[in-house]
C-alpha atoms as a PDB file:
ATOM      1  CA  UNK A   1     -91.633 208.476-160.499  1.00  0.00           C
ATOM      2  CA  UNK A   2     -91.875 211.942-159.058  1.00  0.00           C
ATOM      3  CA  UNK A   3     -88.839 212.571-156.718  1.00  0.00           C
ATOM      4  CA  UNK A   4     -89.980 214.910-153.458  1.00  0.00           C
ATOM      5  CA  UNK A   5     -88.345 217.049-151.018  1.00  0.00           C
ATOM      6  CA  UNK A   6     -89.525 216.606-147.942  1.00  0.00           C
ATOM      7  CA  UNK A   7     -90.020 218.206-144.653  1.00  0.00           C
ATOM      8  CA  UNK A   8     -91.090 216.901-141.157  1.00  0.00           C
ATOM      9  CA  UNK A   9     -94.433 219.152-140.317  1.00  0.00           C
ATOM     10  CA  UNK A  10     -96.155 217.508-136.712  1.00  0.00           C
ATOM     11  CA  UNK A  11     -96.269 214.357-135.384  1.00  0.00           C
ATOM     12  CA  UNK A  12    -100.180 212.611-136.103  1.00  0.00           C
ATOM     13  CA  UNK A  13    -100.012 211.059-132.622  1.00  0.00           C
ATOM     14  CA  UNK A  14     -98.966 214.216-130.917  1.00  0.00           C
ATOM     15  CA  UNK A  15    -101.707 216.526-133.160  1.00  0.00           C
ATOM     16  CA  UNK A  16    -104.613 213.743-132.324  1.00  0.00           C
ATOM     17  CA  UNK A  17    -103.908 213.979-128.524  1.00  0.00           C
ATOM     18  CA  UNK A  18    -104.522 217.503-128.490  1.00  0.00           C
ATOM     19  CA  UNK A  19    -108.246 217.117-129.640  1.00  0.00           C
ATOM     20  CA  UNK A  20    -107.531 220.325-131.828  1.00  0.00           C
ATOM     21  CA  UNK A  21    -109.878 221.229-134.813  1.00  0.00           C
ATOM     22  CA  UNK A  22    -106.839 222.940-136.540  1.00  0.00           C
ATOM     23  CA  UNK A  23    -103.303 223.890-135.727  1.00  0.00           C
ATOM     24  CA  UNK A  24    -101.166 226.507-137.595  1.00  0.00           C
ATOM     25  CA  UNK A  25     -97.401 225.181-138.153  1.00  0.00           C
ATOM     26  CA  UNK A  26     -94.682 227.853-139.023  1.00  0.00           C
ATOM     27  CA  UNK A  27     -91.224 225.960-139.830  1.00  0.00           C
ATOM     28  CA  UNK A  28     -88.545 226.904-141.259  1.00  0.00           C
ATOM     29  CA  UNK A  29     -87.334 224.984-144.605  1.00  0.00           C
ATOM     30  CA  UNK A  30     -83.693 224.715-145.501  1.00  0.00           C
ATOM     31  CA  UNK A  31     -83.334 226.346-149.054  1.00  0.00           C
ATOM     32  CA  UNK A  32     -86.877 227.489-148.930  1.00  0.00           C
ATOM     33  CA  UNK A  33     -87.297 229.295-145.824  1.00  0.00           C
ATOM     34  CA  UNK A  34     -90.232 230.010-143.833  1.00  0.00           C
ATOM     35  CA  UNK A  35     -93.798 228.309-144.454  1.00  0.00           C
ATOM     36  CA  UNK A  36     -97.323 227.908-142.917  1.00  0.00           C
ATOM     37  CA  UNK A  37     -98.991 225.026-142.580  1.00  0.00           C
ATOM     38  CA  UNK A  38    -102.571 224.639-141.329  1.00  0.00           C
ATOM     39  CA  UNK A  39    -103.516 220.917-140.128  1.00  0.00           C
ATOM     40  CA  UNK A  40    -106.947 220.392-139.513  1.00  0.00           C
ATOM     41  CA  UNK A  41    -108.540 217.459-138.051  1.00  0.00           C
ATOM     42  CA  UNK A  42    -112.128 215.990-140.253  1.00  0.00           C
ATOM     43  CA  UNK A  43    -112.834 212.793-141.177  1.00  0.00           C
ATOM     44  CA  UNK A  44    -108.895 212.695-142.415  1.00  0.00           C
ATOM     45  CA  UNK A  45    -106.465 214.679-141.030  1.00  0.00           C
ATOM     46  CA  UNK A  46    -105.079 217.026-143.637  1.00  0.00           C
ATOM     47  CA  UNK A  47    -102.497 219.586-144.192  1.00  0.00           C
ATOM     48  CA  UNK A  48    -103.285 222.978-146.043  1.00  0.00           C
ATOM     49  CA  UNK A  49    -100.323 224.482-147.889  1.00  0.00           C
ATOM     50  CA  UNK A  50    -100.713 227.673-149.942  1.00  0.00           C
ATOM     51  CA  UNK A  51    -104.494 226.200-150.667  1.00  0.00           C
ATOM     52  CA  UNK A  52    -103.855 223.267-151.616  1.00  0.00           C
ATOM     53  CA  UNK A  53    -105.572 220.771-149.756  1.00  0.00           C
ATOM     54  CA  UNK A  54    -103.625 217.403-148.642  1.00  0.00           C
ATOM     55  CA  UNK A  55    -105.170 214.728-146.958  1.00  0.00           C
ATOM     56  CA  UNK A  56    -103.512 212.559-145.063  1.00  0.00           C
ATOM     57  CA  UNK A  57    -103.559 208.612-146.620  1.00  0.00           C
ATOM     58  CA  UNK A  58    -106.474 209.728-148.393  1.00  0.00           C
ATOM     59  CA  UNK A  59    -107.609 206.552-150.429  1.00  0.00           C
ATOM     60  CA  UNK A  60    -104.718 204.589-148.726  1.00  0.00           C
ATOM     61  CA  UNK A  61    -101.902 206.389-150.671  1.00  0.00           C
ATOM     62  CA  UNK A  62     -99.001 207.450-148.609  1.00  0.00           C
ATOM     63  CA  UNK A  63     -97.488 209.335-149.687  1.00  0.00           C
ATOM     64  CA  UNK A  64    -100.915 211.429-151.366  1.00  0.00           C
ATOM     65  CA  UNK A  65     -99.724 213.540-153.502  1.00  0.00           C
ATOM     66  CA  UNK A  66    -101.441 216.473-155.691  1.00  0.00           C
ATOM     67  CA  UNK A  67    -100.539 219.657-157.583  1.00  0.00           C
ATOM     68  CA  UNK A  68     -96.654 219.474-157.050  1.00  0.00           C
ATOM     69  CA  UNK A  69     -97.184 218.305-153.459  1.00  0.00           C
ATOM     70  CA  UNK A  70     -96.930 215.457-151.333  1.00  0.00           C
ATOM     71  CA  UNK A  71     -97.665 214.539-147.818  1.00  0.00           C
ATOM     72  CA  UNK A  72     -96.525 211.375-146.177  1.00  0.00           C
ATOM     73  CA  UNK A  73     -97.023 209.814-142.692  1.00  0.00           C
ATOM     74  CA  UNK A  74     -94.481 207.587-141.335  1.00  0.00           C
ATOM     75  CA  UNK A  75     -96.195 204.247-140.361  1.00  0.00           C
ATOM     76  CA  UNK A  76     -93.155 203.911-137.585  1.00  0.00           C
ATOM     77  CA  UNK A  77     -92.887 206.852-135.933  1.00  0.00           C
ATOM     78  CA  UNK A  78     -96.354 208.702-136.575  1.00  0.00           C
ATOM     79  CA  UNK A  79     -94.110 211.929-138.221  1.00  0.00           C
ATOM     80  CA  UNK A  80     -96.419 213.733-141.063  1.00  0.00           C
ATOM     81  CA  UNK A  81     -93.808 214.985-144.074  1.00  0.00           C
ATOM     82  CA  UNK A  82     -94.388 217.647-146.384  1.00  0.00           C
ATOM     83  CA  UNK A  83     -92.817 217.053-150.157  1.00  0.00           C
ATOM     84  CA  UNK A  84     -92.172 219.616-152.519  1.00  0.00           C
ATOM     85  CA  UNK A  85     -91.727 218.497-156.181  1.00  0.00           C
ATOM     86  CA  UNK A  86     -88.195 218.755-157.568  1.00  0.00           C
ATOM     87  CA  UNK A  87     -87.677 219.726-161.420  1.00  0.00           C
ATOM     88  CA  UNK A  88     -86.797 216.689-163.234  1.00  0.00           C
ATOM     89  CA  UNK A  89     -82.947 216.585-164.173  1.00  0.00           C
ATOM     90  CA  UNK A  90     -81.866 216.928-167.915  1.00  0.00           C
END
């Protein structure tokens, strides 16, 4: 079981109601510092980190991860998460 750290990008509600193609996100991660995120809106919305591409739910996984990333949506409140893979402990 990979073990994630994880970051709140956008909320999917918010970024649908804006009808937006694509929206850059700049946060701030504690112990990591500042990212970009692009979230783009195609037949899935996805998230773009450091090009890798990250569908959201793609194939009905949540989270979907891939290459040392994950992305999960939160089926209560709509918030989209970033993970970042943590080394496995010794």
């Amino acid at each position: 079981m990979n073990i994630y750290k994880w970051f709140k990008i956008f909320n999917y509600d918010e970024f649908q109601a804006l009808g937006l193609v694509s929206r850059t996100y700049t946060k701030e991660l504690v112990d990591i510092g500042i990212k970009t995120f692009l979230v783009t809106q195609g037949n899935l919305v996805s998230i773009t980190y450091e090009g890798v591409f990250l569908p959201i739910e793609l194939n009905d996984k949540n989270p979907f991860e891939f290459e040392g990333f994950a992305v999960y949506r939160d089926p209560e409140s709509s918030d989209v998460y970033f993970g970042f893979l943590q080394p496995e402990e010794t």
